[in-house]
C-alpha atoms as a PDB file:
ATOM      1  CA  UNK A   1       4.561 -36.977   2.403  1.00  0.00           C
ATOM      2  CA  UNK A   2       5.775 -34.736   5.170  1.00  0.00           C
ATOM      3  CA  UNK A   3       8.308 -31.865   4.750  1.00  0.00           C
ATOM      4  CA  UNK A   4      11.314 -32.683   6.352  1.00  0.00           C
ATOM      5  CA  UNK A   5      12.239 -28.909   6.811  1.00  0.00           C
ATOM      6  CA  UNK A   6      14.808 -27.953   9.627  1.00  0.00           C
ATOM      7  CA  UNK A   7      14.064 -24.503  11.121  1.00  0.00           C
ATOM      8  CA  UNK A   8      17.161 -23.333  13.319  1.00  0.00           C
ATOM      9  CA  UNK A   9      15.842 -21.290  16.395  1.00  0.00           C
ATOM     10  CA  UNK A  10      17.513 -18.046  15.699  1.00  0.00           C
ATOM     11  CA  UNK A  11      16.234 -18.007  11.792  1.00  0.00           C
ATOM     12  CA  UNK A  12      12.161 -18.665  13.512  1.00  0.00           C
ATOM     13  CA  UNK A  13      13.022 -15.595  15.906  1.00  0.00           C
ATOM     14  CA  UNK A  14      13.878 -13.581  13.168  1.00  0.00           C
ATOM     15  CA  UNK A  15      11.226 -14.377  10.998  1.00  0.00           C
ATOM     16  CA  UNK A  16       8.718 -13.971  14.094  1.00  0.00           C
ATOM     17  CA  UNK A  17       9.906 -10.621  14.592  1.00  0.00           C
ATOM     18  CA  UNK A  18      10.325  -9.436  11.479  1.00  0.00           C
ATOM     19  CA  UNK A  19       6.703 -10.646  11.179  1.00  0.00           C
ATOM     20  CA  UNK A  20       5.283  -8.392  14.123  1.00  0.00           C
ATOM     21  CA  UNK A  21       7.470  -5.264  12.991  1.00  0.00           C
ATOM     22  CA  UNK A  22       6.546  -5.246   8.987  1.00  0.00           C
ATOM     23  CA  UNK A  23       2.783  -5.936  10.162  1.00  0.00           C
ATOM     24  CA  UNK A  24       3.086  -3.277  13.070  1.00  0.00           C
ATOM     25  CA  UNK A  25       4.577  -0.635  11.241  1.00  0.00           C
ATOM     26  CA  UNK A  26       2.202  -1.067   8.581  1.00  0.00           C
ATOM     27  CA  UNK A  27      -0.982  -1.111  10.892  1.00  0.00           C
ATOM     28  CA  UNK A  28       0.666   2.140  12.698  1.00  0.00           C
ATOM     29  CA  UNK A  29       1.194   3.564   9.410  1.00  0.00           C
ATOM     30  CA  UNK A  30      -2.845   2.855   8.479  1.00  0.00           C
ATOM     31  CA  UNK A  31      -3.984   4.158  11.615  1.00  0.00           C
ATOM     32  CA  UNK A  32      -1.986   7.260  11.010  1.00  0.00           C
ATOM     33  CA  UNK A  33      -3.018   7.996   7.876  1.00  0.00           C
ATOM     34  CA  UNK A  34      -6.412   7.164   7.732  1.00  0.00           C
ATOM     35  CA  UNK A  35      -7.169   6.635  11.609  1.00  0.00           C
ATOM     36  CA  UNK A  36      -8.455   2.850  10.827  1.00  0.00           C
ATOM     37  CA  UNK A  37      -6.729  -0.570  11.743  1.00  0.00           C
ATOM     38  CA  UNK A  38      -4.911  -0.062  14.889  1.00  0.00           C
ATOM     39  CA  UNK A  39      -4.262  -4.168  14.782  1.00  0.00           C
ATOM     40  CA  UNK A  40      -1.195  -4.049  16.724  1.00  0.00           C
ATOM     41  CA  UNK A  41      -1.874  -1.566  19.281  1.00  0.00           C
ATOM     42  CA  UNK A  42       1.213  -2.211  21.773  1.00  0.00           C
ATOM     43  CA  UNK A  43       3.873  -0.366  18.771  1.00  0.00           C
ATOM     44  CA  UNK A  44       2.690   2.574  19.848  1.00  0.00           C
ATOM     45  CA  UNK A  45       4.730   2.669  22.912  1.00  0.00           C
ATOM     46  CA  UNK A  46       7.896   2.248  20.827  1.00  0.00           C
ATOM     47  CA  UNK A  47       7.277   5.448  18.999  1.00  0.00           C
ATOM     48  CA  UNK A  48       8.254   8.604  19.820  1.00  0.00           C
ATOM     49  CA  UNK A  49       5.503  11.403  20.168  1.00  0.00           C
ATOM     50  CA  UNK A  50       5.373  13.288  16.963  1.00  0.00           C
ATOM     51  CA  UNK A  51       7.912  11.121  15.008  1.00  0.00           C
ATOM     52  CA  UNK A  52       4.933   8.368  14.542  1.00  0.00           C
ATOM     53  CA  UNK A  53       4.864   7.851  10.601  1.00  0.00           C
ATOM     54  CA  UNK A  54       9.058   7.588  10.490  1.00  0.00           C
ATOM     55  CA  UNK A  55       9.563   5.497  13.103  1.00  0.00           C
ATOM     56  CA  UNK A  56       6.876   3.114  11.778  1.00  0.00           C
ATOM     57  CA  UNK A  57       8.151   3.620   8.063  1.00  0.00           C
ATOM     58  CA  UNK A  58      11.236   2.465  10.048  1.00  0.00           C
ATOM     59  CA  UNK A  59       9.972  -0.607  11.584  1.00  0.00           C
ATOM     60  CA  UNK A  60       8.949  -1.790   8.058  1.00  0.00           C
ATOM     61  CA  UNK A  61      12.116  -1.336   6.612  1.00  0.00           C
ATOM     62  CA  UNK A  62      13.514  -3.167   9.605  1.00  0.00           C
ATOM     63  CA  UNK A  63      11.178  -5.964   9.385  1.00  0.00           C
ATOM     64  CA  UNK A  64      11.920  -6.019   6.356  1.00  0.00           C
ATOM     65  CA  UNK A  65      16.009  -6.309   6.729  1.00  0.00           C
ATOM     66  CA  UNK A  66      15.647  -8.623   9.523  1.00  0.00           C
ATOM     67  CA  UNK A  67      13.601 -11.318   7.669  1.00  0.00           C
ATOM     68  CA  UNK A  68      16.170 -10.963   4.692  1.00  0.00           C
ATOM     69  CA  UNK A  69      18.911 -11.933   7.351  1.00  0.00           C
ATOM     70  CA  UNK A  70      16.848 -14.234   8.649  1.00  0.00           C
ATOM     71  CA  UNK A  71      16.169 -16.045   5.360  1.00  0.00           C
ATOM     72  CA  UNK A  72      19.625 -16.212   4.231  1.00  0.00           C
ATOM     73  CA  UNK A  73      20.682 -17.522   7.808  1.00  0.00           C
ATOM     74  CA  UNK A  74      18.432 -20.445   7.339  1.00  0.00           C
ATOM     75  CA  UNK A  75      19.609 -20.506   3.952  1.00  0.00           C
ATOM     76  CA  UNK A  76      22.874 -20.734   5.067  1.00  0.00           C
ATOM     77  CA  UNK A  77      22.403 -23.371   7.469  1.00  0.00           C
ATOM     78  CA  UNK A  78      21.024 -25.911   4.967  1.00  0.00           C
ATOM     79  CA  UNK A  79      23.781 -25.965   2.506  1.00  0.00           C
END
C-alpha cells in the first residue's frame, strides 16, 4: 500500500525551512558553546557580530513557529 498523502507547496516550504533554521540555529548554538559542529556553516552570515547565541536561540524558536504554521496549514488543507 502506498500513502496517498497530499503535500500543498507552501506547507513543504515551510517545513523545509523550518527544517534548515531549527537545525542551523542549533548547530550555531553548538559551535558557540562548545566550538564543535559547525554543520550548517552559511547561518553565520545571518547573524550579527556579537549577538551570535540570540539570534541563533532565535532561529530555533522561529523554526520552530514556522513548522507549527506549517503543520496546521497542511492540516488545514486536508479537512
Amino acid at each position: 500500500m502506498t500513502s496517498t498523502k497530499d503535500t500543498s507547496p507552501l506547507a513543504a516550504v515551510s517545513h523545509l525551512l523550518s527544517f534548515t533554521l531549527v537545525v542551523g540555529g542549533g548547530s550555531g548554538l553548538l559551535h558557540e558553546w562548545w566550538g564543535w559542529l559547525h554543520f550548517m556553516g552559511f547561518v553565520r552570515f545571518l547573524v550579527p557580530d556579537g549577538y551570535e547565541v540570540y539570534s541563533y536561540v532565535v532561529m530555533v524558536v522561529l523554526g520552530l513557529a514556522v513548522g507549527a504554521a506549517g503543520g496546521a496549514f497542511s492540516d488545514r488543507g486536508r479537512g
